[in-house]
PDB file of N, CA and C in Angstrom:
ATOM      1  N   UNK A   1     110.228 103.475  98.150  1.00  0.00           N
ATOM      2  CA  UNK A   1     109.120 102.748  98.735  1.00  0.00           C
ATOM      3  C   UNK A   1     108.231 103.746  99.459  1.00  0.00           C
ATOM      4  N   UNK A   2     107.023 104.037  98.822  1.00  0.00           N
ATOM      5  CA  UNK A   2     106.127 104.625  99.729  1.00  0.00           C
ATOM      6  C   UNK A   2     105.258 103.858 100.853  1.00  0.00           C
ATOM      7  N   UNK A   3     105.519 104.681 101.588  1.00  0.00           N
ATOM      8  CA  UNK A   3     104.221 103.900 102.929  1.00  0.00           C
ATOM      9  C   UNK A   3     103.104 104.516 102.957  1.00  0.00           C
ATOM     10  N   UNK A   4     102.333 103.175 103.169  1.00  0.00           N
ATOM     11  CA  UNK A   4     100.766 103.714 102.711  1.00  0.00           C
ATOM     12  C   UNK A   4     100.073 104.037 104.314  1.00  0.00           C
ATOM     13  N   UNK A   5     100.691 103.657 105.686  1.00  0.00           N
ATOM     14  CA  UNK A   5      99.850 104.271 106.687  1.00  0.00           C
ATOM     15  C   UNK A   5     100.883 103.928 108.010  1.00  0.00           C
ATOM     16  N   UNK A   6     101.029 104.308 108.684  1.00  0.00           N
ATOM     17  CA  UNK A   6     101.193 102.931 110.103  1.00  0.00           C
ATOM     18  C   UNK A   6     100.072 102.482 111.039  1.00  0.00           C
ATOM     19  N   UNK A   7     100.878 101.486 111.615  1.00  0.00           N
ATOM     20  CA  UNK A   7      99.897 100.528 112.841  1.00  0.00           C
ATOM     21  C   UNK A   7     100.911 100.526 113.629  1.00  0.00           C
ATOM     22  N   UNK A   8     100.691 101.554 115.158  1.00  0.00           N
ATOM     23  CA  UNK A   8     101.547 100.755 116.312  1.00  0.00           C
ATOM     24  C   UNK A   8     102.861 101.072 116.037  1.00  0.00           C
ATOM     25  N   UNK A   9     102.690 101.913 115.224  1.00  0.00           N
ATOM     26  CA  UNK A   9     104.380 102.715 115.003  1.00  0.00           C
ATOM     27  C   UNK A   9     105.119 101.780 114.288  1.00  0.00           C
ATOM     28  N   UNK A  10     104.302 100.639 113.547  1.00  0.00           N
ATOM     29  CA  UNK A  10     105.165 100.130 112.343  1.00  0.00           C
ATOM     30  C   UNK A  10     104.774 101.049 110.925  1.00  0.00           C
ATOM     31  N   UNK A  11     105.584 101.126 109.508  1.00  0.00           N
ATOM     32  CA  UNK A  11     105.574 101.539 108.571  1.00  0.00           C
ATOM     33  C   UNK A  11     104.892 100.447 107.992  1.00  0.00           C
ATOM     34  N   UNK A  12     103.484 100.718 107.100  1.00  0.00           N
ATOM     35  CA  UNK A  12     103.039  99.564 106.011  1.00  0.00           C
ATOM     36  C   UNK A  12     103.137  99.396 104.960  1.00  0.00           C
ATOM     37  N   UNK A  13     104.859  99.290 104.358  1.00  0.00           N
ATOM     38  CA  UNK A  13     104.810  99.837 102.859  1.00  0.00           C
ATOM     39  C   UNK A  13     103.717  99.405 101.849  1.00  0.00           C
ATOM     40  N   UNK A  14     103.128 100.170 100.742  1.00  0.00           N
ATOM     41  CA  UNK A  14     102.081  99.804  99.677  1.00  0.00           C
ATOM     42  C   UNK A  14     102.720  98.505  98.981  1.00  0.00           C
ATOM     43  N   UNK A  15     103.992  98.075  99.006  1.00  0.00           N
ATOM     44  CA  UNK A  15     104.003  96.731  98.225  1.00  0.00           C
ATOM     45  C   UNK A  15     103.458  95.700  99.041  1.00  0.00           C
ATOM     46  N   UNK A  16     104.092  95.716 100.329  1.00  0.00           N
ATOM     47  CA  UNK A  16     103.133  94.471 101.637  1.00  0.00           C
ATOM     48  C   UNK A  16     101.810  94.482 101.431  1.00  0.00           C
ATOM     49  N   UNK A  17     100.806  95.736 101.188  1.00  0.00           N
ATOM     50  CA  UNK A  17      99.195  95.274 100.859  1.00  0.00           C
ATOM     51  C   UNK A  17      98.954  94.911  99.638  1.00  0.00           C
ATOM     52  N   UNK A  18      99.678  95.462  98.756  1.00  0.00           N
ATOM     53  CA  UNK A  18      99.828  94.130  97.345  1.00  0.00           C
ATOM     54  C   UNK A  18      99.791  93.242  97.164  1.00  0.00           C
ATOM     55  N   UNK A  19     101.438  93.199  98.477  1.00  0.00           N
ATOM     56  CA  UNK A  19     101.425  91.146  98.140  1.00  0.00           C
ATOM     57  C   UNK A  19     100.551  90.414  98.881  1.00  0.00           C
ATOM     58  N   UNK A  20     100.096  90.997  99.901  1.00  0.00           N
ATOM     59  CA  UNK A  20      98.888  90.037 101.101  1.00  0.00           C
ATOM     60  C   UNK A  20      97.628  90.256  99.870  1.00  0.00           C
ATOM     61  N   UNK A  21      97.140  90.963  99.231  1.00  0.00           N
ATOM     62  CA  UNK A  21      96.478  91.144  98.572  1.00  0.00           C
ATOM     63  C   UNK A  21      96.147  89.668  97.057  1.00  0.00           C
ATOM     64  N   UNK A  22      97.431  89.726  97.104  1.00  0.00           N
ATOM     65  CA  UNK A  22      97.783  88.610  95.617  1.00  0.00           C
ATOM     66  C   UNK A  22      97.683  87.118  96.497  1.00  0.00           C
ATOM     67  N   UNK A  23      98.240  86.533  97.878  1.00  0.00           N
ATOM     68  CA  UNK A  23      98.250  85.544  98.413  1.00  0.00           C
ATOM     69  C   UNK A  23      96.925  85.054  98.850  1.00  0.00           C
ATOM     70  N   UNK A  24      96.003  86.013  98.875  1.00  0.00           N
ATOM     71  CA  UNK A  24      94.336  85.024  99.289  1.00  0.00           C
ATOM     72  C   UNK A  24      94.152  83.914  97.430  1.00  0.00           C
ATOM     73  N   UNK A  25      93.917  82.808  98.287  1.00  0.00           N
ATOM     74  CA  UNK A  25      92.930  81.840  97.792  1.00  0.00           C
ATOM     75  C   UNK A  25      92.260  81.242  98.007  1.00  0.00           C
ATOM     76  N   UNK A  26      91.060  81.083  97.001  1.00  0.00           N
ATOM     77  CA  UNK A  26      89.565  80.787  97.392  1.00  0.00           C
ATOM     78  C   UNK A  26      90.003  79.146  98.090  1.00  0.00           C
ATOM     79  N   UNK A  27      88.450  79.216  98.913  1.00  0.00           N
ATOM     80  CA  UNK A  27      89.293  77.403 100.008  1.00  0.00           C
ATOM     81  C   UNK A  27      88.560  76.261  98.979  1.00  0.00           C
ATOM     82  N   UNK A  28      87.182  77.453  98.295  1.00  0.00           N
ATOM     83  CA  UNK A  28      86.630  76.053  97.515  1.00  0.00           C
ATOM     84  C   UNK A  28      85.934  76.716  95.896  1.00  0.00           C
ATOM     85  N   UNK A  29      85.290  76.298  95.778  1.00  0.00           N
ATOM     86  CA  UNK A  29      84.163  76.729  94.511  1.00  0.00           C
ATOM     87  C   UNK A  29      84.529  78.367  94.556  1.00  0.00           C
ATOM     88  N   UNK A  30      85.272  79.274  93.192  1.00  0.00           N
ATOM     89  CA  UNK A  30      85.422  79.856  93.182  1.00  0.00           C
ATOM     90  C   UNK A  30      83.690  80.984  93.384  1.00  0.00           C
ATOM     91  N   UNK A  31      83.503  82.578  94.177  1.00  0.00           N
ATOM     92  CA  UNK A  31      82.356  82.853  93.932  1.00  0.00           C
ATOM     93  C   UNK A  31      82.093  84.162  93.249  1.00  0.00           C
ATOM     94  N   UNK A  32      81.186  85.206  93.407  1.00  0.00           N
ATOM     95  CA  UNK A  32      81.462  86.755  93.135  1.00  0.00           C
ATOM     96  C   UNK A  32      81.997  87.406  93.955  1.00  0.00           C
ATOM     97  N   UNK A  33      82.996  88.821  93.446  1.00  0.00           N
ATOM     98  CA  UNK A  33      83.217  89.477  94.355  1.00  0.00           C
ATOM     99  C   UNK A  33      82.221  90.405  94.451  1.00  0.00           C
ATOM    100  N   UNK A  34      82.021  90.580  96.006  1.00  0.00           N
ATOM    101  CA  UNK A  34      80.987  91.992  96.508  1.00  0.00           C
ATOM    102  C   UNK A  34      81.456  92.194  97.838  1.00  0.00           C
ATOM    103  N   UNK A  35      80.755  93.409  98.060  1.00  0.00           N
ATOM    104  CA  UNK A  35      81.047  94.513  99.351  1.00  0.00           C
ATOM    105  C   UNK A  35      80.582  93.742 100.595  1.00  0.00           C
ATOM    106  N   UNK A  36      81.809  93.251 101.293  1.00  0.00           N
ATOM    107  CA  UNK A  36      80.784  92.895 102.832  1.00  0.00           C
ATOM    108  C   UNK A  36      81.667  93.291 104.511  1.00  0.00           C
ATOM    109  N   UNK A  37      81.158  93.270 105.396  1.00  0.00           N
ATOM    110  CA  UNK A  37      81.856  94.033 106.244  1.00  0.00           C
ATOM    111  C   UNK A  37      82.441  92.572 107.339  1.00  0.00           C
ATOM    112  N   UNK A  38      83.590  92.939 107.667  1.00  0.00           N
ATOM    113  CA  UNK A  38      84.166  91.581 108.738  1.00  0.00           C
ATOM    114  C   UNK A  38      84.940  92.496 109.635  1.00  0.00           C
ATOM    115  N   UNK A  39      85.056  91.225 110.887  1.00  0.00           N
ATOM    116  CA  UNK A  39      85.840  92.436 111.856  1.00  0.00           C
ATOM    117  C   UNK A  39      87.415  91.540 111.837  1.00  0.00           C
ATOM    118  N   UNK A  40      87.871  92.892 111.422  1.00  0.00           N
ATOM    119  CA  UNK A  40      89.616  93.183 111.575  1.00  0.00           C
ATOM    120  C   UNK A  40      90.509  92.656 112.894  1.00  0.00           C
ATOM    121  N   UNK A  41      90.991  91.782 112.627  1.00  0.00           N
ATOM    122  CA  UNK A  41      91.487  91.090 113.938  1.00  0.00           C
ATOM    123  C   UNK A  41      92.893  92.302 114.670  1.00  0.00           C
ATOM    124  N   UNK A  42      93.799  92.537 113.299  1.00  0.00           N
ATOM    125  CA  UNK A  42      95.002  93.205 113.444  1.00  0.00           C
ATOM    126  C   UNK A  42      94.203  95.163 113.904  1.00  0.00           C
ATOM    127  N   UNK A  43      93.161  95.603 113.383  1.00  0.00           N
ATOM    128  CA  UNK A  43      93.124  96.871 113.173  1.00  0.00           C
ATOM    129  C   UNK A  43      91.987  96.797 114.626  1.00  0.00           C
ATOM    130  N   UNK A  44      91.595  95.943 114.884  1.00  0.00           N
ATOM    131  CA  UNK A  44      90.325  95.532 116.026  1.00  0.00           C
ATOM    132  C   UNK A  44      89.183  96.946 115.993  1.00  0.00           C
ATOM    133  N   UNK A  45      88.764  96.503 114.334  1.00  0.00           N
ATOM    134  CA  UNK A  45      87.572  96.975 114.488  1.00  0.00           C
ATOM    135  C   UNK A  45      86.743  96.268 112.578  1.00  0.00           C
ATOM    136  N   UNK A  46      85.253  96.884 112.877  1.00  0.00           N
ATOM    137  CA  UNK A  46      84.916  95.826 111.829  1.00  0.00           C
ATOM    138  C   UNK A  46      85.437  97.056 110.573  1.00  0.00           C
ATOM    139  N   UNK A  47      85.706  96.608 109.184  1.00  0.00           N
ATOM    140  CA  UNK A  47      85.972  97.218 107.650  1.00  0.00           C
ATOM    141  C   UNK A  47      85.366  96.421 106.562  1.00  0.00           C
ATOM    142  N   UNK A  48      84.832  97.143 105.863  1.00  0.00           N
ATOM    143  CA  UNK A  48      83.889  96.703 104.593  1.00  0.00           C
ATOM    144  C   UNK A  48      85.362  96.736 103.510  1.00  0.00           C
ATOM    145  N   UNK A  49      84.933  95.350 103.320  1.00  0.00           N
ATOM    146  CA  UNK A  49      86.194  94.910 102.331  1.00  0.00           C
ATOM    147  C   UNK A  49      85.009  94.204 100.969  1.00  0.00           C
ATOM    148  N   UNK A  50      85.989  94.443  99.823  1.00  0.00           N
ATOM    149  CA  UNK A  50      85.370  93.418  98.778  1.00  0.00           C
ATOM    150  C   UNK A  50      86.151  92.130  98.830  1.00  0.00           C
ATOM    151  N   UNK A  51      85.662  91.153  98.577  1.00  0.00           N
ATOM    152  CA  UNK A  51      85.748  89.891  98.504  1.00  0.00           C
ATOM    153  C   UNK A  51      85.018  88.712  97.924  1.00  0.00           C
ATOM    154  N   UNK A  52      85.201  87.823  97.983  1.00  0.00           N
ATOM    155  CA  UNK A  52      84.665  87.372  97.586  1.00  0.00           C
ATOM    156  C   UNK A  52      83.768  85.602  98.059  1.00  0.00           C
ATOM    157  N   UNK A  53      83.002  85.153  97.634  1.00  0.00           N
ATOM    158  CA  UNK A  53      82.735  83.895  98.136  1.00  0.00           C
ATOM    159  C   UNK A  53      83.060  82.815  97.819  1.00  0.00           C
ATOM    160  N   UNK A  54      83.228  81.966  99.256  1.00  0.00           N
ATOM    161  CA  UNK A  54      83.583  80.262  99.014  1.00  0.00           C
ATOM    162  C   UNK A  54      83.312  79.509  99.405  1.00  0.00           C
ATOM    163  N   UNK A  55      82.932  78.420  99.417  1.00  0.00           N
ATOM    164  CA  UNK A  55      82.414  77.477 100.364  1.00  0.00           C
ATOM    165  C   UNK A  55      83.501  76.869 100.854  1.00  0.00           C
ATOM    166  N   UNK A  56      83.519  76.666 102.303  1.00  0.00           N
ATOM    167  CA  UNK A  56      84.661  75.793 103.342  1.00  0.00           C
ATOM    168  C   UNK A  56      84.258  74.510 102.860  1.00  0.00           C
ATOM    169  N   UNK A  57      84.882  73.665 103.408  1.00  0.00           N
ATOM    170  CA  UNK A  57      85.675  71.873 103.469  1.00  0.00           C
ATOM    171  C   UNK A  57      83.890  71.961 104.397  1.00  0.00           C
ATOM    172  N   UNK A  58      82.983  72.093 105.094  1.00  0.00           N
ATOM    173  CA  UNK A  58      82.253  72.248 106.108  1.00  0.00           C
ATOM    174  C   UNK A  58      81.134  72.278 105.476  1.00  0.00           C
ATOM    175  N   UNK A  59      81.166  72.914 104.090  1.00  0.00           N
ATOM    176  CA  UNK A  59      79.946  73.329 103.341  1.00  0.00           C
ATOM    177  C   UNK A  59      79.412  74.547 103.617  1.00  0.00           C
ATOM    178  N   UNK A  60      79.934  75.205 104.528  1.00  0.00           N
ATOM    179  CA  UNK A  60      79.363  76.591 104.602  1.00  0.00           C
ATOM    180  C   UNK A  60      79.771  77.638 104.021  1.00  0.00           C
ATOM    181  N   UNK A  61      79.279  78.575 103.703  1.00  0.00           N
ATOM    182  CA  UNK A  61      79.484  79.729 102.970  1.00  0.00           C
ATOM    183  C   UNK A  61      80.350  80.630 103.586  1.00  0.00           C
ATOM    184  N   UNK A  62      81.061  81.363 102.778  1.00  0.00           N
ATOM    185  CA  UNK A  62      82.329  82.427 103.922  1.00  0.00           C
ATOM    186  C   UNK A  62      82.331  83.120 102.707  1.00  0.00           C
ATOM    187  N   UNK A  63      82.870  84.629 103.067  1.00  0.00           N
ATOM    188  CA  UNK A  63      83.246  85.852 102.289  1.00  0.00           C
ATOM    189  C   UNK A  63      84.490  86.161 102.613  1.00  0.00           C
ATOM    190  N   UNK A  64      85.562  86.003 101.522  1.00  0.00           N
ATOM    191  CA  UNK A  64      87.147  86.550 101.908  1.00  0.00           C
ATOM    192  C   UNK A  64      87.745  87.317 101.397  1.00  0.00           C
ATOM    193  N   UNK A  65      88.309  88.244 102.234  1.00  0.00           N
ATOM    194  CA  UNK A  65      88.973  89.307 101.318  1.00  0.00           C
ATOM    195  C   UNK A  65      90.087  89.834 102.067  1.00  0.00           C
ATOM    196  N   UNK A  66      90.822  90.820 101.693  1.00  0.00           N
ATOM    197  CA  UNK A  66      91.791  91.721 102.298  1.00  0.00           C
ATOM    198  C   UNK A  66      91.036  93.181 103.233  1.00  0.00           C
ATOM    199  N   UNK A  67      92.045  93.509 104.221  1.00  0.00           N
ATOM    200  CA  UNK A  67      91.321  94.912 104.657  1.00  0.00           C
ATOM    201  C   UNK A  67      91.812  95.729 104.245  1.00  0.00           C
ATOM    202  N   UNK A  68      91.130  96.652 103.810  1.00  0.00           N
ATOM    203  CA  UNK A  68      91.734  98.196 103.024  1.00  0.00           C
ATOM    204  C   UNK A  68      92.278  98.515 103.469  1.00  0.00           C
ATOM    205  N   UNK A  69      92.588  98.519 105.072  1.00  0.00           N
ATOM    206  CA  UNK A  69      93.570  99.687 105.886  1.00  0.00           C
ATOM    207  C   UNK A  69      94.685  98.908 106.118  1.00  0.00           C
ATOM    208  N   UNK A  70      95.051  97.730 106.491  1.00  0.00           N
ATOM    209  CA  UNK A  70      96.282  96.715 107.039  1.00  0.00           C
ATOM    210  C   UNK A  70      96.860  96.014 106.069  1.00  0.00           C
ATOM    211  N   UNK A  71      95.849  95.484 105.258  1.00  0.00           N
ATOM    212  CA  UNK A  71      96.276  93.789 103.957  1.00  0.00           C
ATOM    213  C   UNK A  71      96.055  92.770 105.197  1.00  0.00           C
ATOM    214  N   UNK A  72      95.999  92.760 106.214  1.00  0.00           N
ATOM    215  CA  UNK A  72      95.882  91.250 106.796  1.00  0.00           C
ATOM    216  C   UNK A  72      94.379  90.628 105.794  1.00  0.00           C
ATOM    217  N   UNK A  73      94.490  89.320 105.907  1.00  0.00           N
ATOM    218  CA  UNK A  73      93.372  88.601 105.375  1.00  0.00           C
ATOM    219  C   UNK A  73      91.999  88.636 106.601  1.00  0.00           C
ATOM    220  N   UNK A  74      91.070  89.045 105.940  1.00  0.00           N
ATOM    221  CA  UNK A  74      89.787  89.101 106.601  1.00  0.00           C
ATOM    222  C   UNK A  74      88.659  88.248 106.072  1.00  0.00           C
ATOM    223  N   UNK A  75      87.810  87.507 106.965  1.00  0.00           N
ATOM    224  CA  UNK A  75      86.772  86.425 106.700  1.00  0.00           C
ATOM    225  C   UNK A  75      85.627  86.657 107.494  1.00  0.00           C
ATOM    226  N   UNK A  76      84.328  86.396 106.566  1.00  0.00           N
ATOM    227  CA  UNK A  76      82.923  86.328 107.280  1.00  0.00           C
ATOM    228  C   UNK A  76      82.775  85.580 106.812  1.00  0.00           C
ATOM    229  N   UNK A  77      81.869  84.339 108.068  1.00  0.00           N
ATOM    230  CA  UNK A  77      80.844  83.342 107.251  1.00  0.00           C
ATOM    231  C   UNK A  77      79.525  84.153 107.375  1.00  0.00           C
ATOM    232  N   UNK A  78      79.425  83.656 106.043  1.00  0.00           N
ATOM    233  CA  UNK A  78      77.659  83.500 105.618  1.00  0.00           C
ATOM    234  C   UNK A  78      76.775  82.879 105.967  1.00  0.00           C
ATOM    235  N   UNK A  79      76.840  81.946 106.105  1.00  0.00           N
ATOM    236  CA  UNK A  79      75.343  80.887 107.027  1.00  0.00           C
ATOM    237  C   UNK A  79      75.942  79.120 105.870  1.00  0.00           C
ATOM    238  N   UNK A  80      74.779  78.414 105.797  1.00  0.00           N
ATOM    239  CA  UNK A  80      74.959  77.212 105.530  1.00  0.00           C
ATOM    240  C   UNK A  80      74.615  77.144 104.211  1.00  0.00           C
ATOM    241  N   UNK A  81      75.393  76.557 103.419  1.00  0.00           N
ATOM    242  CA  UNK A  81      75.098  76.504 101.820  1.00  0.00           C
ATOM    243  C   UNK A  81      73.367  75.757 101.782  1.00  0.00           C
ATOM    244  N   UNK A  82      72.615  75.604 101.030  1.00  0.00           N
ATOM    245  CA  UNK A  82      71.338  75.240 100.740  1.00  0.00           C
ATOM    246  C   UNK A  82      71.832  73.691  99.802  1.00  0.00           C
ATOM    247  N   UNK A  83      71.288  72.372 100.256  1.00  0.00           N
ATOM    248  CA  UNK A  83      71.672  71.365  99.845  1.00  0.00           C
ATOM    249  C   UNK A  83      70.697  70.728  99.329  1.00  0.00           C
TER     250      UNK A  83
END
C-alpha cells in the first residue's frame, strides 16, 4: 500500500482517495465535468477540483467533486438555476 501524503500525522493511503473518489453521486440532473475551486473543509483551505454539476432538491446549481490533496468530498454552489 502506497501512501499518497499525510494530514495531521495520519497516513492517506492512494486506495482511500479512490474509493472517496468512486462514492460521490450526482444529487440531481446529471451535468459536465469542469475545473472549479471550493474551500476544503478537512485541508482548510480553498483547491481547484474537477467536478462536476447538479442541481439540489432546492433548484439550485452546485459543483461536486473530490479534493486532489485529501479525497474528502468538496461542494460549490453556483447561483439559482434559470426557470
Amino acid at each position: 500500500m502506497l501512501a499518497t501524503g499525510t494530514f495531521r500525522g495520519t497516513i492517506v493511503p492512494e486506495e482511500a482517495a479512490r474509493a472517496a473518489s468512486q462514492r460521490i453521486r450526482p444529487l440531481g440532473k446529471e451535468g459536465t465535468v469542469a475545473t472549479y475551486e471550493a474551500y476544503c473543509v478537512k485541508c482548510r483551505a480553498k483547491r481547484e477540483f474537477e467536478g462536476e454539476e447538479v442541481e439540489l432538491k432546492n433548484g439550485r446549481k452546485a459543483a461536486q467533486g473530490i479534493c486532489p490533496v485529501c479525497g474528502t468530498k468538496v461542494m460549490r454552489i453556483l447561483g439559482k438555476s434559470s426557470a
